[in-house]
Protein backbone atom coordinates (compact mmCIF):
# COMPACT_ATOMS: atom_id res chain seq x y z
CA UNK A 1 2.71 -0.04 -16.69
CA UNK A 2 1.43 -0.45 -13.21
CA UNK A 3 3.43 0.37 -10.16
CA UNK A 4 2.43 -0.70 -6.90
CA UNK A 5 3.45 -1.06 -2.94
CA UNK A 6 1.86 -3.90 -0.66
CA UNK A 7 2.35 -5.19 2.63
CA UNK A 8 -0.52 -7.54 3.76
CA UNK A 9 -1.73 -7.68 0.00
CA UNK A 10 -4.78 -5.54 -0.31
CA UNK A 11 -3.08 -3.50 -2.21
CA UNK A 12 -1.62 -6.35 -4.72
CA UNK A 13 -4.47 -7.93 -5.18
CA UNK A 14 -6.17 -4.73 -5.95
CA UNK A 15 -3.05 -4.30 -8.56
CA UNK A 16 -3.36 -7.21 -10.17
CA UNK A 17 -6.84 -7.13 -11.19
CA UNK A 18 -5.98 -4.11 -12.29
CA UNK A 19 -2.97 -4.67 -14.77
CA UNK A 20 -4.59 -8.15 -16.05
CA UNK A 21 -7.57 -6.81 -16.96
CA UNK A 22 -5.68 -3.38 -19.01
CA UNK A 23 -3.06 -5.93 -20.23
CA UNK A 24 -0.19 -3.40 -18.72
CA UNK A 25 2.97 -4.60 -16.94
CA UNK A 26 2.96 -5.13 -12.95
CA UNK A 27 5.66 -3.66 -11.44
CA UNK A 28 6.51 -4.20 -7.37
CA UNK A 29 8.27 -1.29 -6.07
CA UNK A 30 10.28 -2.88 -3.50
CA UNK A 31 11.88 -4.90 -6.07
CA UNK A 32 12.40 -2.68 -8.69
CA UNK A 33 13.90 -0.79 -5.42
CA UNK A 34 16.27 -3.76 -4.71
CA UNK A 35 17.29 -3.78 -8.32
CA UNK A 36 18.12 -0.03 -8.08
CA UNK A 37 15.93 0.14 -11.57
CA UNK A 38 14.00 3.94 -11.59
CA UNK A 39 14.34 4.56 -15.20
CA UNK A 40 11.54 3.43 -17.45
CA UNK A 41 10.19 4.58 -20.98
CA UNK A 42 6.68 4.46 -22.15
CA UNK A 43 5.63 2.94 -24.99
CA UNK A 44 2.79 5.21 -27.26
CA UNK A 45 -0.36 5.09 -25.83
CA UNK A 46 0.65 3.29 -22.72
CA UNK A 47 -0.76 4.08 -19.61
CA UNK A 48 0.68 4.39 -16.43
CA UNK A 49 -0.50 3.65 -12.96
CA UNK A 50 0.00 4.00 -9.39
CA UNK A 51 -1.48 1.56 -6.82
CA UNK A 52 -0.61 1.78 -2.87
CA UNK A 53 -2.11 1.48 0.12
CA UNK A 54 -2.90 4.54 2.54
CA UNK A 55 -0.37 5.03 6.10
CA UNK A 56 -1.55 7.68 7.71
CA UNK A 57 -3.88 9.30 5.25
CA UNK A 58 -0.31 9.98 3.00
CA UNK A 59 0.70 7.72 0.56
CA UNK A 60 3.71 5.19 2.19
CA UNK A 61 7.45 6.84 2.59
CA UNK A 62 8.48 3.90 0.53
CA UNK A 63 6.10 4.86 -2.53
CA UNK A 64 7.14 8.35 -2.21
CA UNK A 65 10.99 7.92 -2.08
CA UNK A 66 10.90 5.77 -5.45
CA UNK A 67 8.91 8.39 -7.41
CA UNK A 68 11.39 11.00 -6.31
CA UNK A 69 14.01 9.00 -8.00
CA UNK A 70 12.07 7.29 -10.61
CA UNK A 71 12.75 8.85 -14.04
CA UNK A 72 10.13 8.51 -17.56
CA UNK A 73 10.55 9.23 -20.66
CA UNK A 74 6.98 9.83 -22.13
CA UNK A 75 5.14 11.85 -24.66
CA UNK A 76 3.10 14.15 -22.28
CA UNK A 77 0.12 14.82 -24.55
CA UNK A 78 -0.16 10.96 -25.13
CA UNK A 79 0.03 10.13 -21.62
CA UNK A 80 -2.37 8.86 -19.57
CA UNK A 81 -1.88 8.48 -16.16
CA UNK A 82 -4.01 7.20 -13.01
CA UNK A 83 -3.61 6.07 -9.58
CA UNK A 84 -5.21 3.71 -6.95
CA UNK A 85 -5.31 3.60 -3.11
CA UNK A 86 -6.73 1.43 -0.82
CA UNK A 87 -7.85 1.90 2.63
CA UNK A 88 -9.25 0.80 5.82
CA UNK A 89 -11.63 3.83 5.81
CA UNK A 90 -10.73 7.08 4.33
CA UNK A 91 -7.12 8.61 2.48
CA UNK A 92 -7.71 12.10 3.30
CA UNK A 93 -5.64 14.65 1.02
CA UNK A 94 -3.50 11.59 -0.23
CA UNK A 95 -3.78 11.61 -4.17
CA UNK A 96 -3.01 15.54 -3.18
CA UNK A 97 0.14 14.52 -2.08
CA UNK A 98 0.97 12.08 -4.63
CA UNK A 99 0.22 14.11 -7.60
CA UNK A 100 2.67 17.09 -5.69
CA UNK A 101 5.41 14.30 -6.42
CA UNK A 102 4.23 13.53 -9.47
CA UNK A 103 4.52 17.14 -11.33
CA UNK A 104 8.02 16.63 -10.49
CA UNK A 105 8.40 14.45 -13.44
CA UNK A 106 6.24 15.76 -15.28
CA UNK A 107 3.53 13.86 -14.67
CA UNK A 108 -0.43 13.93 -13.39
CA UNK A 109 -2.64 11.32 -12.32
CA UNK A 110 -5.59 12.58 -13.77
CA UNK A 111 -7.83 9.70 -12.60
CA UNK A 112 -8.29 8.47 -9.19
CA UNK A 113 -9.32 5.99 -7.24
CA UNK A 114 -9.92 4.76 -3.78
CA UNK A 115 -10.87 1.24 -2.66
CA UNK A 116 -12.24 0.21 1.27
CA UNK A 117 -10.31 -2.73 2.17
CA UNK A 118 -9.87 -4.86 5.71
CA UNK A 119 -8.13 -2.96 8.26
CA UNK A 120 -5.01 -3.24 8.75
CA UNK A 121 -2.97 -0.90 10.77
CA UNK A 122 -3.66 -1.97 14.49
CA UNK A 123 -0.98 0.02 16.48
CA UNK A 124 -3.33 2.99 18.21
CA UNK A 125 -5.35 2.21 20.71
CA UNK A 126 -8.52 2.94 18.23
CA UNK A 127 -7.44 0.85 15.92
CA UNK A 128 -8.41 -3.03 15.22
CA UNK A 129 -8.67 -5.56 12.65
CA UNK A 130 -12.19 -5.70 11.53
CA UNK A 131 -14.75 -8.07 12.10
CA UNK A 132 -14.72 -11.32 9.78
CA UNK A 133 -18.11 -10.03 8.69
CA UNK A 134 -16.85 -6.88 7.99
CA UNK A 135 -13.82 -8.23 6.20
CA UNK A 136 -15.83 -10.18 3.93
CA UNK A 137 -18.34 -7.12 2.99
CA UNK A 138 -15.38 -4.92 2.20
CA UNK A 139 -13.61 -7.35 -0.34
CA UNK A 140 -17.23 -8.39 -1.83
CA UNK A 141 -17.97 -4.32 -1.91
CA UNK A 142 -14.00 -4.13 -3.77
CA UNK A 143 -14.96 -6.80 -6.06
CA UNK A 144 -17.92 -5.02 -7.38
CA UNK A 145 -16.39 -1.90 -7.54
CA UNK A 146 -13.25 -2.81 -9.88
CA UNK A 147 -14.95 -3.25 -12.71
CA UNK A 148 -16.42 -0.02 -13.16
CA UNK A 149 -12.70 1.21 -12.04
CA UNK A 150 -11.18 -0.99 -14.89
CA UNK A 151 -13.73 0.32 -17.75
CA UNK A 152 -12.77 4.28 -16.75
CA UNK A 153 -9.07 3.42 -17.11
CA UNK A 154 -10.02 1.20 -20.20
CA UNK A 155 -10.97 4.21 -22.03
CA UNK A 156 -8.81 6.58 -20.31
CA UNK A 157 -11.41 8.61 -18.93
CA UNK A 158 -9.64 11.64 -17.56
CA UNK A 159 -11.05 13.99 -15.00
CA UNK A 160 -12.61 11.08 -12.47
CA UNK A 161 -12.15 11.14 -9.01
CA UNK A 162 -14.01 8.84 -6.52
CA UNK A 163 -12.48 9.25 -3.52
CA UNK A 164 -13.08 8.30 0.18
CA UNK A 165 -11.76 11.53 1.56
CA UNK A 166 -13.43 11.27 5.46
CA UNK A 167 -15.16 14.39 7.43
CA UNK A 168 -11.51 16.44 7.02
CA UNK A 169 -9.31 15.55 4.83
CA UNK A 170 -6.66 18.36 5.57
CA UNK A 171 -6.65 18.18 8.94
CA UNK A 172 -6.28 13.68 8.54
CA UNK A 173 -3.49 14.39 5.77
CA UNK A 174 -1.33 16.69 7.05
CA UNK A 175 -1.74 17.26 10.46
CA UNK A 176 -2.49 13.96 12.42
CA UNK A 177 -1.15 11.68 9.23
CA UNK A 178 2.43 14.36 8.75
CA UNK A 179 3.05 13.84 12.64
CA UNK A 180 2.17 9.64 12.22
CA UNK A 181 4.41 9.39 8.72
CA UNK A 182 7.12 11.83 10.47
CA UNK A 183 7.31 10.11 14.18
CA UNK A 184 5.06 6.81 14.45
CA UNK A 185 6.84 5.22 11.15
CA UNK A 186 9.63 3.66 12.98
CA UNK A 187 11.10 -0.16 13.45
CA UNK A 188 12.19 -0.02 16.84
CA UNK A 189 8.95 -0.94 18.76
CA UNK A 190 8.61 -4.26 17.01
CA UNK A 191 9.34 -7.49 19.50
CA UNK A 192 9.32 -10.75 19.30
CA UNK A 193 8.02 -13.66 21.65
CA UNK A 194 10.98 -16.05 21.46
CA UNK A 195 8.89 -18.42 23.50
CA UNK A 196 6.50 -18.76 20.94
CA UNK A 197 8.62 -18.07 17.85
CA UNK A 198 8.97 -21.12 15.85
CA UNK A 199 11.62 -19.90 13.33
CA UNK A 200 10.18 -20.55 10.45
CA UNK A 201 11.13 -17.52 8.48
CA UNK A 202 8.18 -16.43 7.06
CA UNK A 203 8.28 -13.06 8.66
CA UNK A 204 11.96 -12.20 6.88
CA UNK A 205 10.06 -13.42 3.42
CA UNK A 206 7.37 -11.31 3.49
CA UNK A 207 9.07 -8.05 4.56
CA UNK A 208 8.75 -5.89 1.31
CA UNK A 209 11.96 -3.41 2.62
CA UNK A 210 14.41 -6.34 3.64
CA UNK A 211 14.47 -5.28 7.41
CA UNK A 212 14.31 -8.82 9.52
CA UNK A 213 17.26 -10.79 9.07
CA UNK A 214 17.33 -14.68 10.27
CA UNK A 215 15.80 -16.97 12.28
CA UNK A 216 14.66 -15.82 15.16
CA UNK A 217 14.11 -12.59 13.28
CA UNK A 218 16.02 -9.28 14.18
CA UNK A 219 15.38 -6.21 12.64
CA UNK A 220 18.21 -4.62 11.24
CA UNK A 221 16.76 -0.83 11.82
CA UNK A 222 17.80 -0.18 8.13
CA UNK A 223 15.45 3.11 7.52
CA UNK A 224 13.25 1.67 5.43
CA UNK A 225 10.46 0.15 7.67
CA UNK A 226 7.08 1.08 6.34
CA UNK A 227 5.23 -0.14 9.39
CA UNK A 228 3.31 -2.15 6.82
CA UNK A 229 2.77 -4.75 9.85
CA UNK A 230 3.40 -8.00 6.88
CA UNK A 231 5.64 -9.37 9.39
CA UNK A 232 3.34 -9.06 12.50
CA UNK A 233 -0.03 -9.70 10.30
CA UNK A 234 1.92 -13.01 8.93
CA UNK A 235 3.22 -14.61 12.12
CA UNK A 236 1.60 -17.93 11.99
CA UNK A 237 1.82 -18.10 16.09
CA UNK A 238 1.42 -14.16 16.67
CA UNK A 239 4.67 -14.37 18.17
CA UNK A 240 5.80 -10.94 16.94
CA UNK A 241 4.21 -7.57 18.35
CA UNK A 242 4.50 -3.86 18.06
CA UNK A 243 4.68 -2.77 21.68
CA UNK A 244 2.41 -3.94 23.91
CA UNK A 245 -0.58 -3.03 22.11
CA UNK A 246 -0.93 -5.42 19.31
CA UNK A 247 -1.17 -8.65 21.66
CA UNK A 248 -4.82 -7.62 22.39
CA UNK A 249 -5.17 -7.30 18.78
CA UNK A 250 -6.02 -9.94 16.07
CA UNK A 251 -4.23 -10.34 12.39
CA UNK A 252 -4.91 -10.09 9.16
CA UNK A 253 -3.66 -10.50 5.59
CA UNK A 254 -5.53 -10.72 2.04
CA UNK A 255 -6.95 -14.64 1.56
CA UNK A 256 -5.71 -15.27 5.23
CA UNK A 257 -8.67 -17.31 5.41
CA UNK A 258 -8.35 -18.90 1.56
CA UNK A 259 -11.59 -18.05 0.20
CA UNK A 260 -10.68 -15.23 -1.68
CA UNK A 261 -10.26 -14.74 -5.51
């Protein structure tokens, strides 16, 4: 059983090679969210992962709100759980955080992982989309990496952590990333170029949280914007932005250019 969150698919394709490759169910949180479904029961010997990407250096609200409500039934002692995240650069003290929610059910991730994908999050002034040379060495760097990452949870190695942590961790975690996940994680900056706009939905289908309604899009301000940035990264004419900032900026989402695997 494999539970994952992604917004411009890093994340899900990450997850995927994942679960095909240990034969374990792929479960997409936003749906399972939709379908109010946070009861599940393991299976002996199952295994149970957690895959999401990294918003400011804490795992994503959404992630976090679905394990506090999530319930398992599992044999502890024949448990084995792990967890995933990817990220532009570093996570900080993010598996810290998520294994705080996990002993809450009774749970540990006992193996972790992080994986250096393209970067995504371009709302700071510092931040930017990397270079298409840079893109391309990250995902060839991920594809080498996975199957070393597969093998440990193959054979339920317990005790591994390989981790891109950054210079300090503490300080990215819960100081600069508690502030961003507390007061930058908001809907309400997000605007749209209706002179550009060429309704064609896409940015309403790709939302994982349901928040854009119609074409042209509105956001409904529902509470659960992730500031994932599918809708912005997806806009086929880059006729949605996130303040002002993000029309200097480029896009990008995973296979954006259709070369990836």
């Amino acid at each position: 059983m494999v539970f994952y969150f992604s917004g411009t698919g890093n994340t899900q394709w990450v997850a995927r090679q994942m679960a095909d490759a240990i034969d374990e169910e792929l479960l997409y949180i936003p749906d399972l969210i939709r379908e109010k479904r946070y009861h599940f029961t393991l299976g002996k010997g199952e295994r149970i992962g957690f895959c999401f990407p990294t918003h400011g250096w804490q795992p994503p609200r959404i992630v976090r709100d679905f394990i506090a409500k999530m319930t398992i039934d599992h044999r502890k002692a024949d448990t084995f759980c792990w967890a995933l995240t990817t990220c532009g650069d570093n996570m900080g003290e993010a598996m810290t955080i998520l294994n705080k929610d996990l002993a809450a059910k009774g749970l540990r991730a006992e193996t972790l992982f992080s994986v250096t994908m393209p970067e995504s999050y371009v709302c700071l002034p510092f931040m930017k989309t990397d270079t298409e040379e840079k893109e391309a060495m990250k995902i060839e760097t991920a594809k080498r990496q996975l199957p070393h990452i597969i093998q440990v949870i193959t054979e339920r190695r317990c005790g591994i952590e390989e981790l891109e942590k950054g210079a300090t961790p503490r300080l990215y975690s819960y100081v600069i990333g508690g502030y961003f996940n507390k007061r930058m994680i908001t809907d309400r900056k997000f605007t749209l170029d209706e002179d550009v706009c060429i309704q064609c939905g896409k940015c309403e289908k790709v939302c994982p949280v349901d928040n854009i309604k119609g074409t042209p899009p509105a956001w409904i301000h529902n509470g659960r914007c992730t500031c994932c940035l599918a809708c912005y990264h997806h806009c086929p004419v880059h006729a949605i932005n996130y303040g002002s900032i993000t029309k200097r900026r480029d896009q990008y989402y995973f296979n954006k250019r259709g070369d990836q695997r």
